[in-house]
Each structure stands twice: as structure tokens, then as C-alpha cells.
Protein backbone atom coordinates (compact mmCIF):
# COMPACT_ATOMS: atom_id res chain seq x y z
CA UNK A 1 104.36 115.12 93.55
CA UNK A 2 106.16 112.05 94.46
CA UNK A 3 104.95 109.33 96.40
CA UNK A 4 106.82 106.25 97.77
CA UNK A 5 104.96 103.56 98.42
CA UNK A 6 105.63 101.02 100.59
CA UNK A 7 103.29 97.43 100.68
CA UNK A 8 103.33 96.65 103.97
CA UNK A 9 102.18 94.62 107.05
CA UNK A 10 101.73 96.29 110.64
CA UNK A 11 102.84 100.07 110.21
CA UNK A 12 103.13 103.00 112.73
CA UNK A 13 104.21 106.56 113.49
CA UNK A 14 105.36 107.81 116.66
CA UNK A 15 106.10 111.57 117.39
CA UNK A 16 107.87 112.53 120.91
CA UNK A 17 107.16 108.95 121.81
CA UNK A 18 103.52 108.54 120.99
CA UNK A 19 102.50 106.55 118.40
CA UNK A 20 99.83 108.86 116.78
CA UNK A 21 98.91 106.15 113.31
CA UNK A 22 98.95 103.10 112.68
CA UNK A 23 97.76 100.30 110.63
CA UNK A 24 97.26 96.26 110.31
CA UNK A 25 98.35 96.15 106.93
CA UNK A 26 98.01 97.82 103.52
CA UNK A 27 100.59 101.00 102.31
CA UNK A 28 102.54 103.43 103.84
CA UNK A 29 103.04 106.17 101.34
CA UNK A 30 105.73 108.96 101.88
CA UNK A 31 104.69 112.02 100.53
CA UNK A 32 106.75 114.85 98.83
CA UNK A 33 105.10 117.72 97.45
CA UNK A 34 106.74 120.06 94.91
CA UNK A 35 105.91 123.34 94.42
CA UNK A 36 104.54 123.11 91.40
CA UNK A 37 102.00 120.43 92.53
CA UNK A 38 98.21 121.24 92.60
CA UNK A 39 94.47 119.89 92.61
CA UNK A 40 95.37 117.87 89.45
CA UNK A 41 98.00 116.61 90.86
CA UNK A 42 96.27 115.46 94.36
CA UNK A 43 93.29 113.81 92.14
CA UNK A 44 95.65 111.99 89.78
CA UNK A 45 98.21 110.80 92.56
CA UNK A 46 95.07 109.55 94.63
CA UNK A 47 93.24 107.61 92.16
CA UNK A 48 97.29 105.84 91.55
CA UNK A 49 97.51 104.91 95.31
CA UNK A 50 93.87 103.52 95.63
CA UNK A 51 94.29 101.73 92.58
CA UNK A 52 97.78 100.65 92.17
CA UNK A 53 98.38 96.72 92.05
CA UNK A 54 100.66 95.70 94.65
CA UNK A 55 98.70 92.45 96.62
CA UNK A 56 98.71 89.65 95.76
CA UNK A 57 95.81 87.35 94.02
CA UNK A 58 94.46 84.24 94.61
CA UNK A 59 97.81 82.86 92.11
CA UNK A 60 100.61 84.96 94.29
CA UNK A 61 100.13 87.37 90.97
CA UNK A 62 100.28 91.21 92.06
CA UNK A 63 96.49 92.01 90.56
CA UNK A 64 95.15 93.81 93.63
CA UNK A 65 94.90 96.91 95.02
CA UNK A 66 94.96 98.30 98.47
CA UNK A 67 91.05 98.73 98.85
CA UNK A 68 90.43 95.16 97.44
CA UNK A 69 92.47 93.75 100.15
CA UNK A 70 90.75 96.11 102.88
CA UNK A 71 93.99 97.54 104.27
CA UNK A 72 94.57 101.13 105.12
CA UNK A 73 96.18 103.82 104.54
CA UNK A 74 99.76 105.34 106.86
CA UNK A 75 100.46 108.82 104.89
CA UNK A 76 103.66 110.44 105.88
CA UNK A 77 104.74 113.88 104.72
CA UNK A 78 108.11 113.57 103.26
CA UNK A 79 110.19 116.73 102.43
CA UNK A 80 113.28 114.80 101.63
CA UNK A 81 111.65 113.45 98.66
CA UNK A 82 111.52 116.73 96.97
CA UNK A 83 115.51 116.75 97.29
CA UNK A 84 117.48 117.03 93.70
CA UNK A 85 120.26 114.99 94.12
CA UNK A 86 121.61 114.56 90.40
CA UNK A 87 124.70 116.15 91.35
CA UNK A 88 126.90 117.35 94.13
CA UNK A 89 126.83 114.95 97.42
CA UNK A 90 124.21 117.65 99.49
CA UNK A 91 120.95 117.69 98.40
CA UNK A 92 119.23 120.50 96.85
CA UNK A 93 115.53 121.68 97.82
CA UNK A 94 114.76 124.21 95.10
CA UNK A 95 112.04 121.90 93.91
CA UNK A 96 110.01 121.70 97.24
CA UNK A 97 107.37 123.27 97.80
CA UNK A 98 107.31 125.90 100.76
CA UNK A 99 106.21 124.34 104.35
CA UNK A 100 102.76 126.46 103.77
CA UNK A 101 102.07 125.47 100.54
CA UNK A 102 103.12 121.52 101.46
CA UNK A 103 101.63 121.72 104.79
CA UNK A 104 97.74 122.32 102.50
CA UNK A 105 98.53 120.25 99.82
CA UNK A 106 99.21 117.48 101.96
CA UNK A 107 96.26 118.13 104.24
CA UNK A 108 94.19 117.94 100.78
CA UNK A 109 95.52 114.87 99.84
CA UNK A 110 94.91 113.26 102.77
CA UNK A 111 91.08 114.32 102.90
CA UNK A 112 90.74 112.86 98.81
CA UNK A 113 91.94 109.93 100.07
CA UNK A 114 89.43 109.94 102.90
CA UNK A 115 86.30 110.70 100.65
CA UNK A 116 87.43 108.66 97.66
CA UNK A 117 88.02 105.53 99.63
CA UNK A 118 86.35 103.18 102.31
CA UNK A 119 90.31 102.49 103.34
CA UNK A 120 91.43 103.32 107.14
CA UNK A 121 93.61 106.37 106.74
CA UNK A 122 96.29 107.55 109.29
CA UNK A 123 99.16 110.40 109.14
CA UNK A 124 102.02 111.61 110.69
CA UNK A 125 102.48 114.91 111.62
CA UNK A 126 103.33 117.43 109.36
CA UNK A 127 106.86 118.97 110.13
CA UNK A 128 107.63 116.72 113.39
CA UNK A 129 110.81 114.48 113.71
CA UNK A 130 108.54 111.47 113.51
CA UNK A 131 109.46 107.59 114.03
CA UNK A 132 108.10 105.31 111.05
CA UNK A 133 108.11 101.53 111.83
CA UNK A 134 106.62 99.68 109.25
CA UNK A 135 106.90 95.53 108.03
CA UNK A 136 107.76 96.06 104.40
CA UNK A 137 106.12 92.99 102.92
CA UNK A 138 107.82 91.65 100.03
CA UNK A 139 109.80 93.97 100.24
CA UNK A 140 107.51 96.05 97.83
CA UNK A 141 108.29 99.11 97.19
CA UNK A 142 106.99 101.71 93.99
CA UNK A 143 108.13 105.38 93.26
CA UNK A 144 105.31 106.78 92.05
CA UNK A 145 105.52 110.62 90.49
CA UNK A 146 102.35 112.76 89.00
């Protein structure tokens, strides 16, 4: 599982020209699955994202995490970031897991998030050509892999 995490300010999706999630401020994580990802993978990869350390403190220091500074949550499924691309200039998808498979795992994710945390969560939707606007603040940005 692979997660890139973005820190950001005022973040949205929009699919056929309606924005369907949004937040204020907080992360928008892009989500790959692999098909080798599973519960363990969801629980560990959760308690990273609701814990990670990306705002700052009262000294500018990063020593916060997103449910300290009451932001939320924009989760975007991200097949791309299953891609191997050590070699060759095409990506290769052997890794990812199968739309079924991703399409659950994502879905479970998403609901650990939503019963682990007091954060406001918002998606995308799964499989759609989707438009992702987001203020990366800092720019921050973390690849994080379980």
C-alpha cells in the first residue's frame, strides 16, 4: 500500500464537474493499493496517516499531526501509484491490485479512518476521471508505504 500524502490548505475533488469532497485544510492522501495489501496493511497505513507529523507547532517545528490540528481528511484512490517504473519509459501495473480487490480495500480504508478518527473525511470516486485541486502547504509532501 502506498500512500502520498499531501499537507494541505483548501482541497477538493470534482467528477463530471461536481465537486463531490472537499476540505478546509488538513491532508489529501492518494491511495494505491497493491495486490498484496490486506487488513494489516489498512490498520498499519491508518494509524501512519492519523498520526504522522506534518503541522506545524507552536515553534514552526513539524510536531503535529492531522487530528491535533482538527483538519480532515480528502482520500483519493490512486491506481497510478501502484505503477513499477524502474525500467522501460511505460509503466508497468503487475503490482496493482485488481479494480475489485482495490475498489474494497479502499472502501475499508476509508471506513478505519472514519471510526478511528474524529477527522472530517471525504473521497473521490473510485475509478472516475476525477479533478483534484488542492493548496499544497509548504509544499509538504511524504510517500508513505506499509
Amino acid at each position: 500500500m502506498k500512500v502520498l500524502l499531501q499537507r494541505s490548505g483548501p482541497a477538493s475533488v470534482t467528477v463530471e464537474g461536481q465537486v463531490i469532497g472537499a476540505i478546509d485544510h488538513g491532508l489529501v492522501l492518494l491511495i494505491g493499493i497493491e495486490k498484496h495489501d490486506g487488513q494489516e496493511s489498512l490498520e498499519k497505513m491508518a494509524r501512519k496517516v492519523l498520526n504522522y507529523r506534518v503541522f506545524g507547532d507552536n515553534d514552526g517545528k513539524m510536531n503535529l499531526n492531522v487530528q491535533q490540528v482538527e483538519g480532515g481528511l480528502l482520500c483519493i484512490s490512486q491506481f497510478t501509484l501502484a505503477a513499477d517504473t524502474k525500467k522501460g519509459l511505460r509503466p508497468g501495473f503487475s503490482c496493482a491490485a485488481v479494480p475489485e480487490q482495490a475498489e474494497t480495500l479502499f472502501e475499508q480504508f476509508v471506513n478505519l479512518l472514519k471510526t478511528t478518527s474524529s477527522c472530517p473525511i471525504e473521497t473521490g470516486k473510485f475509478a472516475a476521471d476525477m479533478k483534484v485541486s488542492l493548496v499544497n502547504d509548504g509544499p509538504v509532501t511524504f510517500m508513505l508505504e506499509c
